[in-house]
Protein backbone atom coordinates (compact mmCIF):
# COMPACT_ATOMS: atom_id res chain seq x y z
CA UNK A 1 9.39 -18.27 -15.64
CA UNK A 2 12.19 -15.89 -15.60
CA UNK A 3 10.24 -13.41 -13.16
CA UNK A 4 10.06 -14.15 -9.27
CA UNK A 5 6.18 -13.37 -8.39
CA UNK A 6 5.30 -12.63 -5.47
CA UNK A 7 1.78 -11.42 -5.42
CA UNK A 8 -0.94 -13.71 -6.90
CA UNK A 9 -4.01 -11.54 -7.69
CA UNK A 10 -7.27 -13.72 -8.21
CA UNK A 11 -10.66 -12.38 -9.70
CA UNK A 12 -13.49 -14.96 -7.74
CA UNK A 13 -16.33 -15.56 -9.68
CA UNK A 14 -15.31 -17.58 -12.60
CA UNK A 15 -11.27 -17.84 -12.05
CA UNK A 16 -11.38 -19.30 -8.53
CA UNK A 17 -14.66 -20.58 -8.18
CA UNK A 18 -16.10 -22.77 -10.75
CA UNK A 19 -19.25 -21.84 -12.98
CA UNK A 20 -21.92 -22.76 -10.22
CA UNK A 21 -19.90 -21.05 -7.23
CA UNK A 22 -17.53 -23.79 -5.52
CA UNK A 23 -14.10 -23.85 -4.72
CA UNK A 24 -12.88 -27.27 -6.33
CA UNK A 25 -10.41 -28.77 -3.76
CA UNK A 26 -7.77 -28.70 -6.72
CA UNK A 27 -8.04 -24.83 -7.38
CA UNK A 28 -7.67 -24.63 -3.18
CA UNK A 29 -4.75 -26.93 -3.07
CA UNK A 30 -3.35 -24.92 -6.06
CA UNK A 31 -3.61 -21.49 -4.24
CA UNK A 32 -2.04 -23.22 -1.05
CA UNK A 33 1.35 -24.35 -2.90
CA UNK A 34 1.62 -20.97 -4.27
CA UNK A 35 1.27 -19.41 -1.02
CA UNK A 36 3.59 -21.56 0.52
CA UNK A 37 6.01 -20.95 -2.25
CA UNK A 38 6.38 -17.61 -1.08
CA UNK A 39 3.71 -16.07 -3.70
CA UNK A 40 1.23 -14.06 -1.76
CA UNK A 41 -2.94 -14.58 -2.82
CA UNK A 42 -5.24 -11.47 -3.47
CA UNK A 43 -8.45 -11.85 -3.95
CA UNK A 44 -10.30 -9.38 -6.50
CA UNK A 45 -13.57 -9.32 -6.84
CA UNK A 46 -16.84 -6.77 -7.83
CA UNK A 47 -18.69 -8.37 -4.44
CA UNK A 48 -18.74 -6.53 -2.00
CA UNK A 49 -17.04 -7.41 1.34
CA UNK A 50 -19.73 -9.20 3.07
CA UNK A 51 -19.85 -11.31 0.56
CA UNK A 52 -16.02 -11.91 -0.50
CA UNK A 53 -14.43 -12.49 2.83
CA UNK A 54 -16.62 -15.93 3.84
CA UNK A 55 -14.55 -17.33 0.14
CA UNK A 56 -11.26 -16.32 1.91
CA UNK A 57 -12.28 -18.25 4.99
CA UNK A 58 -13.13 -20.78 3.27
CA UNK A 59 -9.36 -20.67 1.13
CA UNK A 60 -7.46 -20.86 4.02
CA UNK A 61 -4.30 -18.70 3.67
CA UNK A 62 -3.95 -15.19 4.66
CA UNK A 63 -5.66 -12.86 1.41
CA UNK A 64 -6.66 -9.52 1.23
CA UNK A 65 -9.06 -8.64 -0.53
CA UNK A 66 -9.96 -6.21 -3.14
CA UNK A 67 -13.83 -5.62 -3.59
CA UNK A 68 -16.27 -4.12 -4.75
CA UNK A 69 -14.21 -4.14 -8.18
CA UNK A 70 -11.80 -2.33 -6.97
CA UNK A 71 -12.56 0.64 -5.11
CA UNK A 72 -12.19 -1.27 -1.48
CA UNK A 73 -9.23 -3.23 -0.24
CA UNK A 74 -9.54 -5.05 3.54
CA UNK A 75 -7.36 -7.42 5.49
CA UNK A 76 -10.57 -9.83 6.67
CA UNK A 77 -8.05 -11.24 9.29
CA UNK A 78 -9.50 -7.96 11.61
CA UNK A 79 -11.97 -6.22 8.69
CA UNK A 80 -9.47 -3.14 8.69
CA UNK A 81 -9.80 -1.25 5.27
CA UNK A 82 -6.14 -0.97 3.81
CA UNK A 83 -7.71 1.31 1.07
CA UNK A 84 -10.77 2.86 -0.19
CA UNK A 85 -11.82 5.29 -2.97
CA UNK A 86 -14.20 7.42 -1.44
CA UNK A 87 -16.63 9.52 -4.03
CA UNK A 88 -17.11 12.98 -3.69
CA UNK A 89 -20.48 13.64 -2.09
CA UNK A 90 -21.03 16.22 -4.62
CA UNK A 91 -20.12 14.32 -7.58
CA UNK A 92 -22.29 11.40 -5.96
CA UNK A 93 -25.25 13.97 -5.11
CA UNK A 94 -25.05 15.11 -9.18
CA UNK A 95 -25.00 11.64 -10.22
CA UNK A 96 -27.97 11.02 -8.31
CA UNK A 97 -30.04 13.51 -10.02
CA UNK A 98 -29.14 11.78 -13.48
CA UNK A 99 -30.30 8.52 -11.73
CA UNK A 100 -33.53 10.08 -10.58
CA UNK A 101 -34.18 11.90 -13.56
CA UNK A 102 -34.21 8.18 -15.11
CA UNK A 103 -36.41 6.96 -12.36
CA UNK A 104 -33.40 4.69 -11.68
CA UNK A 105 -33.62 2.60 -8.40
CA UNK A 106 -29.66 2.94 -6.65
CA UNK A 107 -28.12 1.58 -4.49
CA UNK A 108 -24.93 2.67 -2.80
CA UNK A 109 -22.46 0.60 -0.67
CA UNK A 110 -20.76 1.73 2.57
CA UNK A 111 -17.72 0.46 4.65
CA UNK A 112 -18.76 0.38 7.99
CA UNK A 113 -16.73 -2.43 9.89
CA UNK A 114 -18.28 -4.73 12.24
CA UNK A 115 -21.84 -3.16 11.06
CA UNK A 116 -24.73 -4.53 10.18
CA UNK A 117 -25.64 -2.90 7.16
CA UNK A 118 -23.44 -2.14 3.90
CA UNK A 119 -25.69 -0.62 1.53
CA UNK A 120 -28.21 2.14 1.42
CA UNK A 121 -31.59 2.22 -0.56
CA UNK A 122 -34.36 4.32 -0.47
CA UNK A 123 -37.59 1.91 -0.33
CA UNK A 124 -37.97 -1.53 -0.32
CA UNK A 125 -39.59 -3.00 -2.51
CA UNK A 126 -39.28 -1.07 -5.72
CA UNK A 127 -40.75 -0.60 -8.99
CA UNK A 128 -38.57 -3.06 -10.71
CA UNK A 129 -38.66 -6.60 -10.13
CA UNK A 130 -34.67 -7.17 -10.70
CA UNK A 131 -34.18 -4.55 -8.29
CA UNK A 132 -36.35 -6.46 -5.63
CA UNK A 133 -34.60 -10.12 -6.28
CA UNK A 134 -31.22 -8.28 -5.31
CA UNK A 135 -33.16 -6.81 -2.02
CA UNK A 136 -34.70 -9.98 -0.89
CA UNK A 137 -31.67 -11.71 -1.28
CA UNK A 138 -29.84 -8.90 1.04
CA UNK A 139 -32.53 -7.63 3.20
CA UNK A 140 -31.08 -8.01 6.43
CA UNK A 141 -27.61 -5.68 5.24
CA UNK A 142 -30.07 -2.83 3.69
CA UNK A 143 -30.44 -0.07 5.16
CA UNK A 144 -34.29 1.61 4.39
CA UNK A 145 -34.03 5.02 4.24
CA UNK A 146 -36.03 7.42 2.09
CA UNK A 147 -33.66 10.52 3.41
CA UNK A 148 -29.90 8.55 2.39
CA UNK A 149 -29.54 10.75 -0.35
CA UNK A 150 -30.07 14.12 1.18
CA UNK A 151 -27.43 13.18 3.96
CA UNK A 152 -24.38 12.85 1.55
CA UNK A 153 -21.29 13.38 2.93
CA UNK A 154 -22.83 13.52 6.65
CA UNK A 155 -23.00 10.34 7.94
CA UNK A 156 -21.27 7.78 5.58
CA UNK A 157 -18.20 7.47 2.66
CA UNK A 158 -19.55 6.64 -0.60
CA UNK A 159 -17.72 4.31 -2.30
CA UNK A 160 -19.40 2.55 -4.97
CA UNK A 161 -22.87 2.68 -6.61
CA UNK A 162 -24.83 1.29 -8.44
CA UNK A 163 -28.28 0.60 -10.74
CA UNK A 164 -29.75 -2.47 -11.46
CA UNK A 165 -32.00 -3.02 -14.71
CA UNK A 166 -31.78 -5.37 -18.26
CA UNK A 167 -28.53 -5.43 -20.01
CA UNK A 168 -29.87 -2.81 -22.70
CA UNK A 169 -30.85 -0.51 -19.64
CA UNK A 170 -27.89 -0.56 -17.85
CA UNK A 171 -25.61 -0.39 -21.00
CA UNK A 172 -27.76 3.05 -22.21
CA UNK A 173 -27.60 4.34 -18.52
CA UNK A 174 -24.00 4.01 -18.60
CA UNK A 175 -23.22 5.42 -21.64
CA UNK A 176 -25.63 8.51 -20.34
CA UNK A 177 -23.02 8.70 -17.08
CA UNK A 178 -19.83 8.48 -19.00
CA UNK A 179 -21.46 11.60 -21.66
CA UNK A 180 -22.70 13.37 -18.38
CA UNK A 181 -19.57 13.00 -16.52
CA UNK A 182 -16.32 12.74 -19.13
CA UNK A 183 -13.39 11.47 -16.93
CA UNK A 184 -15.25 11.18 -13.42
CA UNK A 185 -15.80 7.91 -13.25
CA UNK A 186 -14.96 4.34 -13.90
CA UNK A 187 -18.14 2.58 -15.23
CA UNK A 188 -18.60 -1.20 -15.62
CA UNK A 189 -21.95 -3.55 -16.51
CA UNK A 190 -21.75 -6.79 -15.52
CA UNK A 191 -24.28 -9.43 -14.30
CA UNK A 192 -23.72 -11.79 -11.52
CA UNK A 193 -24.90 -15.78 -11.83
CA UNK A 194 -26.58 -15.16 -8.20
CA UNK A 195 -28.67 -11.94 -9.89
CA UNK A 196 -31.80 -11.76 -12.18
CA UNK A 197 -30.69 -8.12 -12.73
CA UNK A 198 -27.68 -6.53 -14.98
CA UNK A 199 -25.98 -4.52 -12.89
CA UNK A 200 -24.21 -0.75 -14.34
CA UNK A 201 -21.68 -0.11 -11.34
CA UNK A 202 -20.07 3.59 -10.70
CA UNK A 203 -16.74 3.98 -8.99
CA UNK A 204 -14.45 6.83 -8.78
CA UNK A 205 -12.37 7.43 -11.97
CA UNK A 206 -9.03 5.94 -10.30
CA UNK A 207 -10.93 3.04 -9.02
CA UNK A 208 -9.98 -0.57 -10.22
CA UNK A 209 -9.04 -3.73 -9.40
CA UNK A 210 -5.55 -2.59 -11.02
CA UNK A 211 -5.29 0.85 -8.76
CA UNK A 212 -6.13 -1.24 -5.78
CA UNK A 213 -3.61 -3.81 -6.19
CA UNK A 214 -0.72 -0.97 -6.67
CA UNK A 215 -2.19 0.42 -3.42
CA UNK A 216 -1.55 -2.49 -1.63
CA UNK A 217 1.32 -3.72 -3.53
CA UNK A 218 3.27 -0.60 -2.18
CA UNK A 219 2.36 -1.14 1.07
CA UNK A 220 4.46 -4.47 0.51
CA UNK A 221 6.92 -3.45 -1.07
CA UNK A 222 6.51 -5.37 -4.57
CA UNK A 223 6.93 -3.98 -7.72
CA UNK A 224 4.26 -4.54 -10.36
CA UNK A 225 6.41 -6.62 -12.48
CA UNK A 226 6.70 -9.21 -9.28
CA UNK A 227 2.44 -9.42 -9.87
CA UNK A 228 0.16 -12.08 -11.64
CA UNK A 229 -3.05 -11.49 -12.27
CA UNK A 230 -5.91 -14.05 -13.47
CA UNK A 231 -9.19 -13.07 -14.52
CA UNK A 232 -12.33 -13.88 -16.53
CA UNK A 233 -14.32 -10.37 -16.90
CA UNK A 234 -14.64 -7.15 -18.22
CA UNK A 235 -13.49 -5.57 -14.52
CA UNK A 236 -9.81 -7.71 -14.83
CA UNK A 237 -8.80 -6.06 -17.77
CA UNK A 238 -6.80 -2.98 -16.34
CA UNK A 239 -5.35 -5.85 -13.73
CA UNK A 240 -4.54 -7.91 -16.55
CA UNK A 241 -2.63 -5.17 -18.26
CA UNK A 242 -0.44 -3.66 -15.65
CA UNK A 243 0.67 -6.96 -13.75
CA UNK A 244 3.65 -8.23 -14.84
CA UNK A 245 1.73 -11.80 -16.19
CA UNK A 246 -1.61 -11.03 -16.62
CA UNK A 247 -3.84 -14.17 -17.14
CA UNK A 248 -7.55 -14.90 -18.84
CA UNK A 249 -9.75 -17.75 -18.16
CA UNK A 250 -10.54 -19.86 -21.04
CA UNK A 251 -14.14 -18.72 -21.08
CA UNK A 252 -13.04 -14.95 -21.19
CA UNK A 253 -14.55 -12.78 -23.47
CA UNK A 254 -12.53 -11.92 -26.22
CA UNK A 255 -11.43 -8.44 -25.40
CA UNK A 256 -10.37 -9.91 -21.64
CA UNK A 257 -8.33 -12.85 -23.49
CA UNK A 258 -6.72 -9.80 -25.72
CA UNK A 259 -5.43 -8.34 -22.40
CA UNK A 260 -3.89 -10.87 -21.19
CA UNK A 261 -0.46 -12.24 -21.34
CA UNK A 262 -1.00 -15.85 -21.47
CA UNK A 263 -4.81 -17.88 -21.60
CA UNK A 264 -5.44 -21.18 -19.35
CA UNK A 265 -8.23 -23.52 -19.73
CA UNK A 266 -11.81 -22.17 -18.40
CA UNK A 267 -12.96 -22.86 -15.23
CA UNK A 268 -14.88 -25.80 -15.90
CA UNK A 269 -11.65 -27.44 -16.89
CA UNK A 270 -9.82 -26.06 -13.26
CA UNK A 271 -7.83 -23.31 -15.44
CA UNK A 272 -6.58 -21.52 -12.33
CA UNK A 273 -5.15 -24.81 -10.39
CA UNK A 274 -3.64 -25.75 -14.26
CA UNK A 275 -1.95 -22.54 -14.51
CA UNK A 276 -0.61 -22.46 -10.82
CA UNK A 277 0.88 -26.37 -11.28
CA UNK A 278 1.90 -26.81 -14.64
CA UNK A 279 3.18 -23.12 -15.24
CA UNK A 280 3.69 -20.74 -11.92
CA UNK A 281 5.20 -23.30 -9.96
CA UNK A 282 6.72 -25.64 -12.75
């Protein structure tokens, strides 16, 4: 490769972990030689913090990492946010009458470090059965509050929120935001392998994986050309563009592999730790 990289960006959930959520010792050894070659790992994710930073403990080298799909970057070596894209608590207080309207059940994240809570939700349980799988499986970072969304603005940043229903219901309910709101937001639906429940996620309109990584690219001092990204889903795809090399899993759907520069094998088959030996560090 003609290009020195210096900034590795890594989605988790199906580039470096495998299908059933383990780092194969290959993938980590991979990610080690790159690092020590001078190529610095990001991790990129739609979790959010709490859940991303034990998988960069568990890597071993120094990562950052970019959650909640982008609109959160923090340096888990002392939980200090490097970047966040805060939503307007109007904006957020207009898309929560659309929600309600819908008798949608939201939830909305928070970045309060050292806390120990990082969402807010309004009852618990709910109506909807997917919506209660994600609670029980987070009950003890919830907080309870019928009154969250009449204190907008007052006592928290809104970041990122989000509904959780079927595919077909969050793929309607996010078509309804995006003809509600033309240009306000970025939108994804994606499901994660831990979740019953589709999830249709709502970040601010310059929020991405791709946005975040310039952020903290700049405060590095490497250009975007000097970046690699590898990802498998629908929330890579502006990171896949704008690196330099952008990279799709070999299970990617097919507008994620037409993104990318270059496909590996899936994940199954280690495609990360086969891209980092037999191509980045060839």
């Amino acid at each position: 490769m003609a290009v020195s990289y210096r900034l590795l960006a890594l989605d988790i959930d199906g580039t470096l972990l495998d299908r059933v959520g383990h780092l194969r010792p290959r993938t980590r050894e991979a990610v080690i030689k790159a690092a020590e070659a001078g190529i610095r790992p990001v991790l990129c994710t739609g979790r959010r913090y709490r859940r991303a930073r034990p998988i960069a403990e568990e890597l071993g080298v120094a990562a950052p990492l970019v959650c909640n799909s982008g609109a959160l970057v923090k340096d888990p070596d002392d939980d200090r946010t490097l970047w966040r894209a805060d939503l307007d608590p109007q904006v957020v207080a207009d898309l929560l009458t659309l929600y309600r309207d819908r008798n949608e059940y939201v939830i909305s994240f928070i970045d309060r470090p050292g806390a120990k809570h990082d969402f807010f939700a309004a009852v618990d349980p709910s109506h909807c059965p997917l919506v209660n799988d994600y609670l029980a499986q987070n009950r003890p970072f919830g907080l309870i509050d019928p009154t969250w969304i009449d204190r907008l603005g007052r006592d928290a940043s809104h970041f990122h929120v989000c509904a959780i229903g079927s595919r077909e219901q969050m793929l309607k309910l996010r078509d309804l935001v995006v003809a509600r709101f033309p240009g306000q937001f970025t939108t994804f639906v994606q499901r994660s392998p831990r979740y019953e429940g589709t999830f249709c996620e709502v970040l601010r309109n310059d929020a991405d994986k791709w946005n975040a990584l310039v952020h903290l690219a700049e405060l590095w001092g490497v250009d975007s050309s000097e970046i690699i990204a590898v990802g498998d889903d629908m929330n890579d795809v502006a990171m896949l563009k704008g690196a330099g090399l952008g990279v799709a899993m070999g299970h990617a759907p097919a507008e994620v592999i037409a993104a990318a520069d270059h496909v590996t094998l899936d994940e199954q088959s280690d495609g990360l730790a086969s891209f980092i030996e037999n191509h980045l560090l060839a």
